[in-house]
C-alpha atoms as a PDB file:
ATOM      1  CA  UNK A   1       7.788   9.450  22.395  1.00  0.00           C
ATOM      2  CA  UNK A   2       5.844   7.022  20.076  1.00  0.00           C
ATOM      3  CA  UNK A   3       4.399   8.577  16.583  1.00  0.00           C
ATOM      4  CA  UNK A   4       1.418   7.744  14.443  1.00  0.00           C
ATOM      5  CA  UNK A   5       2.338   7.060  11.061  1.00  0.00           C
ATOM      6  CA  UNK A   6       0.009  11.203  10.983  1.00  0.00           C
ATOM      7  CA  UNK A   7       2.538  12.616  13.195  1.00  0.00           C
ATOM      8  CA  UNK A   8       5.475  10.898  11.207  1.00  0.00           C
ATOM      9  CA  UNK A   9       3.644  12.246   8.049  1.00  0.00           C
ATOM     10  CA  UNK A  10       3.442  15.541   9.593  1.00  0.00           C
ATOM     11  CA  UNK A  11       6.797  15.977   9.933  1.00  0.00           C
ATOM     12  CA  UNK A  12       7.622  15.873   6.457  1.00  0.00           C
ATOM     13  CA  UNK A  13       5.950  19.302   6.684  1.00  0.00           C
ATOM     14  CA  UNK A  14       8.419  20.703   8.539  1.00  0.00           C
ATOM     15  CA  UNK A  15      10.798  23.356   6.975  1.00  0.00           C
ATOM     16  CA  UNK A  16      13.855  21.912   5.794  1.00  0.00           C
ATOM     17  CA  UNK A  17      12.898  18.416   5.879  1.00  0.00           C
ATOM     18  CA  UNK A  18      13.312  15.981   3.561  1.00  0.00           C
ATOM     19  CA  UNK A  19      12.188  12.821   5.011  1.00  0.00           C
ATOM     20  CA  UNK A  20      15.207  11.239   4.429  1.00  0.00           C
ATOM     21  CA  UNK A  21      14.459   8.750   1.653  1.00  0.00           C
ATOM     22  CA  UNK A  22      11.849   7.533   3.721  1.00  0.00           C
ATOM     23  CA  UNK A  23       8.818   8.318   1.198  1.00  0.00           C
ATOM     24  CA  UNK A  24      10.638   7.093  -2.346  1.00  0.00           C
ATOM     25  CA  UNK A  25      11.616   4.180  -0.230  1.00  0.00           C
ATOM     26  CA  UNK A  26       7.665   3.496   0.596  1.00  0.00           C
ATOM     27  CA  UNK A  27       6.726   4.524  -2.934  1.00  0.00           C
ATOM     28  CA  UNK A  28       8.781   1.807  -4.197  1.00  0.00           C
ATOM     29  CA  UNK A  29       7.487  -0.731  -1.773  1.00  0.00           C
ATOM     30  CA  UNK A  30       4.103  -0.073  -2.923  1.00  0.00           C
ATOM     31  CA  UNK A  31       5.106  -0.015  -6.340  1.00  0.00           C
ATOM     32  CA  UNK A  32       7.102  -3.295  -6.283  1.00  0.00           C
ATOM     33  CA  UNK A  33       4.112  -4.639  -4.340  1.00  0.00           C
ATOM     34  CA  UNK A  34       1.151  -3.540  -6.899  1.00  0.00           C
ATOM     35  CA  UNK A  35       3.130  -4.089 -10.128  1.00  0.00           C
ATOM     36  CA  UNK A  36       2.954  -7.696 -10.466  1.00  0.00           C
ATOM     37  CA  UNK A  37       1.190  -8.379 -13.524  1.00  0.00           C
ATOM     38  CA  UNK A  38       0.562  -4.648 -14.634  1.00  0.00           C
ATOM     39  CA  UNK A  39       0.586  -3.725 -17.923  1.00  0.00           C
ATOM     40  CA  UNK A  40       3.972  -1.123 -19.122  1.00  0.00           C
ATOM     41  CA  UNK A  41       1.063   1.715 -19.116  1.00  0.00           C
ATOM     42  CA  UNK A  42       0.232   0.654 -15.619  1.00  0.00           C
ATOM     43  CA  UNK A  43       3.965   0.566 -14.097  1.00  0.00           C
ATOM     44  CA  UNK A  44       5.055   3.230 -15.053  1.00  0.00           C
ATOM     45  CA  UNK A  45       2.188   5.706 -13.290  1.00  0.00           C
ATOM     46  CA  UNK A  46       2.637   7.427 -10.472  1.00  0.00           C
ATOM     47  CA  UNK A  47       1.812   5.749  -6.700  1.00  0.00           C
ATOM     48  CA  UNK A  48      -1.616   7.671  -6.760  1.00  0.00           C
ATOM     49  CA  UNK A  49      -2.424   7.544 -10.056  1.00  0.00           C
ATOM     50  CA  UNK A  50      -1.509   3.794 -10.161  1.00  0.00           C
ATOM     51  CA  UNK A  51      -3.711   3.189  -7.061  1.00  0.00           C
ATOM     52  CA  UNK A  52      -6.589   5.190  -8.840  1.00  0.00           C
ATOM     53  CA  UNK A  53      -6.686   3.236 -12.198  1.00  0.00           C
ATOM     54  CA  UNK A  54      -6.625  -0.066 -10.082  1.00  0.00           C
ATOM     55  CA  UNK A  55      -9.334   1.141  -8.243  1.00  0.00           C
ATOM     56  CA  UNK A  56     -11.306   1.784 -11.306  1.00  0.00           C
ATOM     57  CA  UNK A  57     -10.659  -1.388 -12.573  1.00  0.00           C
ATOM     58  CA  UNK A  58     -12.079  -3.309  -9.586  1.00  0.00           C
ATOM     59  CA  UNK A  59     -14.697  -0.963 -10.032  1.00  0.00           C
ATOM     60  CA  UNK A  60     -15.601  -1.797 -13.851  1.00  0.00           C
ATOM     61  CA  UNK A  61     -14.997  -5.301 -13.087  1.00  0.00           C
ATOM     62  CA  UNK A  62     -18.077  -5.165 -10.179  1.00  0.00           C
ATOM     63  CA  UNK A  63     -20.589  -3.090 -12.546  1.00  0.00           C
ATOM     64  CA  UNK A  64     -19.619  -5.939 -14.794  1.00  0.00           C
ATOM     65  CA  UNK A  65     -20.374  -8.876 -12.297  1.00  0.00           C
ATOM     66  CA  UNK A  66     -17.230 -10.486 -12.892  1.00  0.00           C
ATOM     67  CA  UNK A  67     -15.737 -10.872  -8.851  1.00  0.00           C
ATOM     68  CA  UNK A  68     -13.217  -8.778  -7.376  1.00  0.00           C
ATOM     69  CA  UNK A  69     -10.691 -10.461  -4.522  1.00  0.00           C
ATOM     70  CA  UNK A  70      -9.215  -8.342  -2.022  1.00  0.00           C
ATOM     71  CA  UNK A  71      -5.292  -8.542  -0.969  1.00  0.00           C
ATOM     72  CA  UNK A  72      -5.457 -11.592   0.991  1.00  0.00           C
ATOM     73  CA  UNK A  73      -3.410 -14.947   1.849  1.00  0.00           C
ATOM     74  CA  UNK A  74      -4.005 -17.743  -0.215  1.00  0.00           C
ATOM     75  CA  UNK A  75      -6.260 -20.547   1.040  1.00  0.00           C
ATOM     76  CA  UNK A  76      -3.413 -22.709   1.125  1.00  0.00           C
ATOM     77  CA  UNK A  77      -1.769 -20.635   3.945  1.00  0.00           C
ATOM     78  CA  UNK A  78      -4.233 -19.644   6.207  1.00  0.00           C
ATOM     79  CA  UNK A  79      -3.785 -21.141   9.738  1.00  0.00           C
ATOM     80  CA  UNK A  80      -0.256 -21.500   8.626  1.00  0.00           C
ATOM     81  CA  UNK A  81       1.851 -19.027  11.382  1.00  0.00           C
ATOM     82  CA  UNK A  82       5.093 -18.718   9.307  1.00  0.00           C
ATOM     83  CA  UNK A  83       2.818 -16.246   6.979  1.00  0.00           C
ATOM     84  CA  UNK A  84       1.117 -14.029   9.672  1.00  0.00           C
ATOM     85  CA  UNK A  85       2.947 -10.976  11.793  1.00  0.00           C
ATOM     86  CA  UNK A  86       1.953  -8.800  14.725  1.00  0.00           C
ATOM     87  CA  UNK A  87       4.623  -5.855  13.179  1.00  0.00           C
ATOM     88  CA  UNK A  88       1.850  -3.702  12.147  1.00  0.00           C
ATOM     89  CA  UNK A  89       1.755   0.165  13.197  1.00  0.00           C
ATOM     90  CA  UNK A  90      -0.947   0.939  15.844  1.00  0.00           C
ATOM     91  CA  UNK A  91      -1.972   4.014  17.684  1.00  0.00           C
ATOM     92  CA  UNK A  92       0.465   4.888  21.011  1.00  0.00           C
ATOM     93  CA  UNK A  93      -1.415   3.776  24.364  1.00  0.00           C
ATOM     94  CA  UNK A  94      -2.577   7.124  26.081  1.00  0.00           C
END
């Protein structure tokens, strides 16, 4: 039976289970994906706080005028196929 990523989440709630890895393993991934450039201070917060304090930095940097880019391709590969996927989780057809 296919899962949203809320049912997979939800059964982490379950008694007795421990998810097998699965979240460290996806707070690494983020971690190794949002650390690039971060200062020591940064790195070494945890996944939610680290997501917070970037998110007040794009914030500061708004109030302040100075532009804020999204997570995004580089111009130099868009239209390019080798950098684009259709593996993305979606909701289970009803």
């Amino acid at each position: 039976m296919p899962m949203s990523l809320r049912d997979l989440n939800h059964t982490l709630e379950l008694p007795g289970a421990t998810g097998s890895g699965a979240q460290a393993a996806l707070d690494r991934t983020v971690g190794e994906a949002y650390h690039f450039g971060l200062s020591r201070r940064l790195r070494d917060l945890e996944p939610l706080a680290l997501l917070l304090a970037l998110n007040r930095r794009c914030a500061a940097a708004e109030c302040e005028g100075r532009m804020v880019v999204g997570p995004e391709l580089p111009a130099f590969c868009i239209g390019d196929g080798r950098f684009l996927s259709d593996d993305c989780p979606s909701m289970p057809a009803e």
